[in-house]
PDB file of N, CA and C in Angstrom:
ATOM      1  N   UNK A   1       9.306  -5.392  -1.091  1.00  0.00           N
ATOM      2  CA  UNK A   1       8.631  -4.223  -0.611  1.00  0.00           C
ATOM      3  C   UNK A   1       8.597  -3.120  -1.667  1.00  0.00           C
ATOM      4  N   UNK A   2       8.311  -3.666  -2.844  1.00  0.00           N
ATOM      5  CA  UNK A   2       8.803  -2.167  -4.414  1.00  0.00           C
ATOM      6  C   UNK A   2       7.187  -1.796  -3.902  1.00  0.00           C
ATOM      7  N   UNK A   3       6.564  -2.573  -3.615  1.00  0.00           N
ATOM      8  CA  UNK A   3       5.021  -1.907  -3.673  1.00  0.00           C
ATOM      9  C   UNK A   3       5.197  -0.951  -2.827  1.00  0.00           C
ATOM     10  N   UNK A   4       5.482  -1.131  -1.582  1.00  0.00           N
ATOM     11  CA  UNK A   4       5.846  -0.175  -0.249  1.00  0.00           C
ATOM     12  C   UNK A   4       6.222   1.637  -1.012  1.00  0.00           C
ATOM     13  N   UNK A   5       7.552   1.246  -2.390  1.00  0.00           N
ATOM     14  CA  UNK A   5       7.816   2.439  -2.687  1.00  0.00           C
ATOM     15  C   UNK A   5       6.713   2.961  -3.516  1.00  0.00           C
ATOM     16  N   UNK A   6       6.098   2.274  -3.957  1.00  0.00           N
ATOM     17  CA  UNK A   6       4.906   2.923  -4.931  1.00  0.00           C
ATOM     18  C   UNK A   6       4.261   3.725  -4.159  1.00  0.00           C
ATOM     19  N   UNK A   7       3.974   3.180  -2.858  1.00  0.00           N
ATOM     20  CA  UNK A   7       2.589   3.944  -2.080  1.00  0.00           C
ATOM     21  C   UNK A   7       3.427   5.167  -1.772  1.00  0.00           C
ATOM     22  N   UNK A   8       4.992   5.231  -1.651  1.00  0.00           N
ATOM     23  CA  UNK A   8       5.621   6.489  -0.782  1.00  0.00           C
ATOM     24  C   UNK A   8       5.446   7.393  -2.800  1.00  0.00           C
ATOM     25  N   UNK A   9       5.763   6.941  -3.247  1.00  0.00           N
ATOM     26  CA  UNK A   9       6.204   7.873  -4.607  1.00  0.00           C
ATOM     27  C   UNK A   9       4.868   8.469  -4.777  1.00  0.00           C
ATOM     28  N   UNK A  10       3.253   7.522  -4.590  1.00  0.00           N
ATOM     29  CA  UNK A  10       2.201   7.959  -4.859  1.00  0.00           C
ATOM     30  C   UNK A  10       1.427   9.379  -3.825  1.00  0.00           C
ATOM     31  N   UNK A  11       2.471   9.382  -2.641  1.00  0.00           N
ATOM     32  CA  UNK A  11       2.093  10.268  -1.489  1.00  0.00           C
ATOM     33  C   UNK A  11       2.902  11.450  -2.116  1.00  0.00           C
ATOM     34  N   UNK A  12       4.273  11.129  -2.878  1.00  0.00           N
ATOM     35  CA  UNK A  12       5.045  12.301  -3.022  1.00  0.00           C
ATOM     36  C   UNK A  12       4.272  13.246  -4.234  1.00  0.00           C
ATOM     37  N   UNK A  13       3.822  12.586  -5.105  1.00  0.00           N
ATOM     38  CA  UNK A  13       3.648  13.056  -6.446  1.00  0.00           C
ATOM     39  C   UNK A  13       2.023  13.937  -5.871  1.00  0.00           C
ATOM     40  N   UNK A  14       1.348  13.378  -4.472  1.00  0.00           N
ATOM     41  CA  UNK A  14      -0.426  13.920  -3.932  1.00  0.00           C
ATOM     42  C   UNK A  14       0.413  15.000  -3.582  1.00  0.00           C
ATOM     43  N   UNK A  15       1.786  14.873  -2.851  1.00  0.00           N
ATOM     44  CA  UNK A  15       1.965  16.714  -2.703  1.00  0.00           C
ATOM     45  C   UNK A  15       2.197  17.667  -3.541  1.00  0.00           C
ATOM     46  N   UNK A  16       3.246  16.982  -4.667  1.00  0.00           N
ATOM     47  CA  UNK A  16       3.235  17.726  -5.735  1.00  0.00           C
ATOM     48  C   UNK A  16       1.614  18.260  -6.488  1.00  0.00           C
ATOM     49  N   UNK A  17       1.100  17.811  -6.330  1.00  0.00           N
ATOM     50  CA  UNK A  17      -0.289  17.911  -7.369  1.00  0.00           C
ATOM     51  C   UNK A  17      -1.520  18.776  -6.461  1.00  0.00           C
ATOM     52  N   UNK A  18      -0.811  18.406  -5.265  1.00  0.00           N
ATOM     53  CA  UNK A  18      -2.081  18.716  -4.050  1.00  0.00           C
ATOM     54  C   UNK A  18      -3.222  18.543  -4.047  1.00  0.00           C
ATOM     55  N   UNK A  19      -3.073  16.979  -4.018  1.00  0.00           N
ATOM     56  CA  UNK A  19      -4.485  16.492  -3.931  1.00  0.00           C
ATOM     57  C   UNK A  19      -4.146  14.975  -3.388  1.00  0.00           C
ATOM     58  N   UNK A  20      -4.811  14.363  -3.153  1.00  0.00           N
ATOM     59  CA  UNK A  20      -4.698  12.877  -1.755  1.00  0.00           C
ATOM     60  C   UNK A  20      -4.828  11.878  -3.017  1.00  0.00           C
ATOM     61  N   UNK A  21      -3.842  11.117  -3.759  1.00  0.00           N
ATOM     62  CA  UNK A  21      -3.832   9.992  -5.062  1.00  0.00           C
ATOM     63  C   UNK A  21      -4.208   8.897  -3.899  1.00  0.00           C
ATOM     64  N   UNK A  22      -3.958   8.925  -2.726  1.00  0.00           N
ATOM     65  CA  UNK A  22      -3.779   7.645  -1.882  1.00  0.00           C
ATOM     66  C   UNK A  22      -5.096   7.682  -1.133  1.00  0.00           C
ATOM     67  N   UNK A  23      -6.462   8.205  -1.545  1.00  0.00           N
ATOM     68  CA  UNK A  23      -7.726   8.478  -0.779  1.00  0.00           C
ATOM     69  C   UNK A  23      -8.150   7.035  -1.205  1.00  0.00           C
ATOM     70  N   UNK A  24      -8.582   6.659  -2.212  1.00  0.00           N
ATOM     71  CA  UNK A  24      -8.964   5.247  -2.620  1.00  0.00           C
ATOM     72  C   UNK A  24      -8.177   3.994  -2.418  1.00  0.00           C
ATOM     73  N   UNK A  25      -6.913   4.550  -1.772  1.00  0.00           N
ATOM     74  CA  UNK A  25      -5.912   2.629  -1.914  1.00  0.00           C
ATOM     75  C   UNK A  25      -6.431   1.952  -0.923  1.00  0.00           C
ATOM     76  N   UNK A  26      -6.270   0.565  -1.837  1.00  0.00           N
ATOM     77  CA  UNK A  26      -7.129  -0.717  -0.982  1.00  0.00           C
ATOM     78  C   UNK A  26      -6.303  -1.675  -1.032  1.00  0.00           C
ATOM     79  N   UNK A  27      -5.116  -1.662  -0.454  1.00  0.00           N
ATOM     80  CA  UNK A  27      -4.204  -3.044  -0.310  1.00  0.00           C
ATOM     81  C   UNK A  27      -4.728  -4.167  -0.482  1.00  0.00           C
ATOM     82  N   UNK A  28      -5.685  -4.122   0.866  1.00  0.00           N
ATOM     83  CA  UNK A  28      -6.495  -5.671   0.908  1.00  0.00           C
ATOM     84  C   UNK A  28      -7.045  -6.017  -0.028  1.00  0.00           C
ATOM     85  N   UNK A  29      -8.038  -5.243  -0.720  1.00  0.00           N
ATOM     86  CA  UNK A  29      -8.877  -5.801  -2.080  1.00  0.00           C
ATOM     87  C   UNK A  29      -7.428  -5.988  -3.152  1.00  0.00           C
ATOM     88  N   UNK A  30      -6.301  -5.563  -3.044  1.00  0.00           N
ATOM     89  CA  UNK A  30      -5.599  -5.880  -4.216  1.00  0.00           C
ATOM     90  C   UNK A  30      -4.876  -7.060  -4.232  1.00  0.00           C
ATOM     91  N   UNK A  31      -4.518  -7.536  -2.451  1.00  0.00           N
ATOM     92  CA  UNK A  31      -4.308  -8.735  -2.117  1.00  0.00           C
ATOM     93  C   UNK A  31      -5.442  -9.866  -2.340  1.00  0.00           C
ATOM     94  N   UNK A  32      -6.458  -9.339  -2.261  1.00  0.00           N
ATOM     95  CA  UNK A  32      -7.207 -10.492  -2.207  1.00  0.00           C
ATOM     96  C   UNK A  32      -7.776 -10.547  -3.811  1.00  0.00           C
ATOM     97  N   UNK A  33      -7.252  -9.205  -5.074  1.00  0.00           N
ATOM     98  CA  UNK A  33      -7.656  -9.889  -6.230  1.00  0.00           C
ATOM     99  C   UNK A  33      -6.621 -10.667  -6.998  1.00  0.00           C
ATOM    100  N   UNK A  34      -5.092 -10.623  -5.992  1.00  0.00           N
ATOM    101  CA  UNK A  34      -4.089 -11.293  -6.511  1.00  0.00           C
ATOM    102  C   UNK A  34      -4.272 -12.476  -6.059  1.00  0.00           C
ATOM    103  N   UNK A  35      -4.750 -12.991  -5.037  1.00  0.00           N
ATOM    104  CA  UNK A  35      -4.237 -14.183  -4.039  1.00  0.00           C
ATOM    105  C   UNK A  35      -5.683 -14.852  -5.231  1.00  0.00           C
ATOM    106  N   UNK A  36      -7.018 -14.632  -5.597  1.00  0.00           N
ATOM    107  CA  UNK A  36      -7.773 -15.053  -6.368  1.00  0.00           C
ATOM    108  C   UNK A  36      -7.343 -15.243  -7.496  1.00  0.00           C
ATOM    109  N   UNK A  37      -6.032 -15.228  -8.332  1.00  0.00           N
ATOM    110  CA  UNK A  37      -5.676 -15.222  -9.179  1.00  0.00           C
ATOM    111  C   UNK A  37      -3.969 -15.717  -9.706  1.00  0.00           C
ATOM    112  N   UNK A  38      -4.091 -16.394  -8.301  1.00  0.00           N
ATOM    113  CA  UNK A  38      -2.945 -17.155  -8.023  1.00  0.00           C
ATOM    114  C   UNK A  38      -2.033 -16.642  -7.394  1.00  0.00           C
ATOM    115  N   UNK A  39      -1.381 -15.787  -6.811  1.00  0.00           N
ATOM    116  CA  UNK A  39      -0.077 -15.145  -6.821  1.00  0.00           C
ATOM    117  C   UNK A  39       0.037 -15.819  -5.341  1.00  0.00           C
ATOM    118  N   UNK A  40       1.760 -15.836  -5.110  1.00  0.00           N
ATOM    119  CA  UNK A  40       2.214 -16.005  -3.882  1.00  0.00           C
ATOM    120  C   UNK A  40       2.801 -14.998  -3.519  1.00  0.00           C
ATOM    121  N   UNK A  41       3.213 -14.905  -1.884  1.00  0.00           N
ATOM    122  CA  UNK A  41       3.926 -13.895  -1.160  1.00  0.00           C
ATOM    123  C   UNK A  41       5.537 -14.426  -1.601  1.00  0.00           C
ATOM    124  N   UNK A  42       6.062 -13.416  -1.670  1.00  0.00           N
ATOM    125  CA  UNK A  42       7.369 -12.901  -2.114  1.00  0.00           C
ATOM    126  C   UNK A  42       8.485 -14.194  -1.157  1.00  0.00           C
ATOM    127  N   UNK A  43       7.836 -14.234   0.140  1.00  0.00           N
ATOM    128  CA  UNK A  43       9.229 -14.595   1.135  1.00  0.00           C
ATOM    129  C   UNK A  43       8.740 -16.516   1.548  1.00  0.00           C
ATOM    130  N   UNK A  44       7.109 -15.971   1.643  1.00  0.00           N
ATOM    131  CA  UNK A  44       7.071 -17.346   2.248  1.00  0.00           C
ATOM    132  C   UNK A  44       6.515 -18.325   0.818  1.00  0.00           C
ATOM    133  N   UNK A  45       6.742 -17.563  -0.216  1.00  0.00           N
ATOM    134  CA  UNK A  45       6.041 -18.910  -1.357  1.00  0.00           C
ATOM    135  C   UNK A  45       4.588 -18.964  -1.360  1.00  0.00           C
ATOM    136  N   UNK A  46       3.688 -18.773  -0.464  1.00  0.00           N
ATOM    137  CA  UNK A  46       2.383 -19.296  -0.240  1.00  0.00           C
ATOM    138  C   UNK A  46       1.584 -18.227  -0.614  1.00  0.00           C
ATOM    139  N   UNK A  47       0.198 -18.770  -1.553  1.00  0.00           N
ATOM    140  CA  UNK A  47      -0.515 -17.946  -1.420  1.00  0.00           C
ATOM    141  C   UNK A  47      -1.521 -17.791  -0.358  1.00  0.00           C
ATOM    142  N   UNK A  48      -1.247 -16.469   0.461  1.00  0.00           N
ATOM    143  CA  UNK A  48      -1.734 -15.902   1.309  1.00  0.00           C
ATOM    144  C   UNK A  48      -2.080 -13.970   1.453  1.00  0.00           C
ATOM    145  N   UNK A  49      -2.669 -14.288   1.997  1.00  0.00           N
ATOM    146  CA  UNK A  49      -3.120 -12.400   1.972  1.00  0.00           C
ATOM    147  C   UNK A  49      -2.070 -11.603   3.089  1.00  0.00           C
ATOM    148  N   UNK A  50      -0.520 -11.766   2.263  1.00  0.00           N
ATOM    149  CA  UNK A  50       0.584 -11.050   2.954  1.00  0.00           C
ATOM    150  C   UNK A  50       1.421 -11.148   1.742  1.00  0.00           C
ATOM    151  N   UNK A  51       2.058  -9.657   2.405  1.00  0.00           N
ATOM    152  CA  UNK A  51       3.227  -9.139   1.279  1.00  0.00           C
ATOM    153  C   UNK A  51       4.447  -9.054   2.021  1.00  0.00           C
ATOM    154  N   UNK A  52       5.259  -9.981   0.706  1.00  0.00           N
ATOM    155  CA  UNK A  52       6.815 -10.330   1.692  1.00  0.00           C
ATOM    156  C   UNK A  52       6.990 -11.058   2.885  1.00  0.00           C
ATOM    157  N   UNK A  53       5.826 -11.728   3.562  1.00  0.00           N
ATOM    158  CA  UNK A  53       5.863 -12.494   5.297  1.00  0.00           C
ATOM    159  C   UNK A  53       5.625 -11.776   5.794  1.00  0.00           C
ATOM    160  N   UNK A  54       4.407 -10.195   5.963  1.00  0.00           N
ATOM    161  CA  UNK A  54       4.025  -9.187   6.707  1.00  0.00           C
ATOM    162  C   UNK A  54       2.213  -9.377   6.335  1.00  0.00           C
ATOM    163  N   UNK A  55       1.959  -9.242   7.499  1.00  0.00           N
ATOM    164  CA  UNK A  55       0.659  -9.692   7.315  1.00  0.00           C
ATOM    165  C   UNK A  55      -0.132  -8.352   6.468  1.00  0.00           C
ATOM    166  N   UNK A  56      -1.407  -8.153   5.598  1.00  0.00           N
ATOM    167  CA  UNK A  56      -1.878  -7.128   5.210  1.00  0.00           C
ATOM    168  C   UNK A  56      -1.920  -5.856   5.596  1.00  0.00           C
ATOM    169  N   UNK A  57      -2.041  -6.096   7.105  1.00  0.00           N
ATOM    170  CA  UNK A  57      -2.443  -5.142   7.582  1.00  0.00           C
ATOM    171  C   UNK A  57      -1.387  -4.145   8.236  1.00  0.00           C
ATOM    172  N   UNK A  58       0.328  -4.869   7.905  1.00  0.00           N
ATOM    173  CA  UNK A  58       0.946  -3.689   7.805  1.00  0.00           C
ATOM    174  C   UNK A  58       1.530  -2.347   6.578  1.00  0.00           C
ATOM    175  N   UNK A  59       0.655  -3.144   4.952  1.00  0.00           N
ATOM    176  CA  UNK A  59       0.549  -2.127   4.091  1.00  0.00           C
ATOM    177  C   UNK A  59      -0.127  -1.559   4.470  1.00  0.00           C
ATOM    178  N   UNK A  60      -1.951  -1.671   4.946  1.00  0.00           N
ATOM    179  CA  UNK A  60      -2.709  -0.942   5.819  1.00  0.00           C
ATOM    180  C   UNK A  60      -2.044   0.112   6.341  1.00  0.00           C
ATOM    181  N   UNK A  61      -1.493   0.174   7.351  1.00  0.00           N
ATOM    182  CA  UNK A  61      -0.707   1.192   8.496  1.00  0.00           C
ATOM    183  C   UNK A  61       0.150   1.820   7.475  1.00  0.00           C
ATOM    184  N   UNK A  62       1.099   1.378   6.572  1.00  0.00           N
ATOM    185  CA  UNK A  62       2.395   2.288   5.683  1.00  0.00           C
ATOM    186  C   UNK A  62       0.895   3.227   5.443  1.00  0.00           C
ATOM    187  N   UNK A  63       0.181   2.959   4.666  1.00  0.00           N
ATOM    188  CA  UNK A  63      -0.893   3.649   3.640  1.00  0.00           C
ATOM    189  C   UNK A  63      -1.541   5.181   4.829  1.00  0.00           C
ATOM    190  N   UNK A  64      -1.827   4.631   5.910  1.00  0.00           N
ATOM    191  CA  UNK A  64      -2.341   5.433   6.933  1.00  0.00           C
ATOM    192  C   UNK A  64      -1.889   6.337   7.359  1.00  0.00           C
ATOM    193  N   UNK A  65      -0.001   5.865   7.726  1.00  0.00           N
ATOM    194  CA  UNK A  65       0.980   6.763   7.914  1.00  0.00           C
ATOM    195  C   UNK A  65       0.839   7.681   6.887  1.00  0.00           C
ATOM    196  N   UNK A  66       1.122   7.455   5.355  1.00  0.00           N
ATOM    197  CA  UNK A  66       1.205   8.170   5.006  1.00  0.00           C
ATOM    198  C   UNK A  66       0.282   9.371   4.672  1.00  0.00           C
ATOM    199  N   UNK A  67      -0.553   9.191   4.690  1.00  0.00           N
ATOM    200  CA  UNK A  67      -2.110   9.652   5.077  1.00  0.00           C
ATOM    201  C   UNK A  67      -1.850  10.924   5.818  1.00  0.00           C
ATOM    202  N   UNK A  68      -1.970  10.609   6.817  1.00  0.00           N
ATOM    203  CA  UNK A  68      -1.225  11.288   8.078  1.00  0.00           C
ATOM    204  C   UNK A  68      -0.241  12.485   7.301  1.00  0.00           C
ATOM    205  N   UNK A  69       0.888  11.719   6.870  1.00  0.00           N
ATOM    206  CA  UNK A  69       2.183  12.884   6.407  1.00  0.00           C
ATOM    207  C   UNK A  69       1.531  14.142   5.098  1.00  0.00           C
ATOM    208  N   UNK A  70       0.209  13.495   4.403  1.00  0.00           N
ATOM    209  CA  UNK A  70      -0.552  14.197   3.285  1.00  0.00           C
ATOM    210  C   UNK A  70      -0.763  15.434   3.883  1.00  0.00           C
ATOM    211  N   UNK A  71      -1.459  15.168   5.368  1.00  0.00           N
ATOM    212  CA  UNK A  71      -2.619  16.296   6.073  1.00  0.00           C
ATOM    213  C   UNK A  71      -1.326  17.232   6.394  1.00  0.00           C
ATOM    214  N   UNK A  72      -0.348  16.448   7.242  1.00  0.00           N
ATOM    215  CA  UNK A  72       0.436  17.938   7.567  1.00  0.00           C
ATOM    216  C   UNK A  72       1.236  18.803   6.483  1.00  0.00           C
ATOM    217  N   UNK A  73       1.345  17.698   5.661  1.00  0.00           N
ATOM    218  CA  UNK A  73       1.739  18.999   4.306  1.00  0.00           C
ATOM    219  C   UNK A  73       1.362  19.695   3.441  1.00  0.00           C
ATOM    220  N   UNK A  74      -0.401  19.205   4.009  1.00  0.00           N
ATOM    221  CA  UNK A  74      -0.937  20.017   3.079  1.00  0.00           C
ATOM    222  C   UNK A  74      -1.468  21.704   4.167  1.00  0.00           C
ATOM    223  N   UNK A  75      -0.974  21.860   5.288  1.00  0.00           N
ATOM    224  CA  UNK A  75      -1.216  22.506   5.970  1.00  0.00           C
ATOM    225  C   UNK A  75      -0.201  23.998   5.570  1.00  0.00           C
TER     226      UNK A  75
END
């Protein structure tokens, strides 16, 4: 889950800067230009469009959440 901390460090550094670094992240397209290029998931070995045995779409939601935490601090 180091990616997981990237997306939190990339939310910390949009407050520092005050501005949204996390407006363009695309998990899925990055899963799906790794999984095109061989890579496997971390837990189950397989290449599949999941990170660590979590399906995509819960980097999706981390990314959203944090989204979310951008707006109220930027208030």
């Amino acid at each position: 889950m180091s990616n997981w901390a990237a997306w939190g460090i990339i939310a910390m550094v949009s407050v520092l800067q005050g501005r949204n670094l996390l407006a363009d992240a695309a998990p899925l397209a990055i899963l799906q230009f790794l999984s095109a290029h061989g890579s496997v998931d971390g837990v189950t070995r397989l290449n599949t469009l999941t990170e660590d045995g979590l399906a995509h779409t819960e980097g999706e939601q981390l990314i959203s959440d944090l989204q979310k935490l951008l707006k109220i601090c930027q208030k």
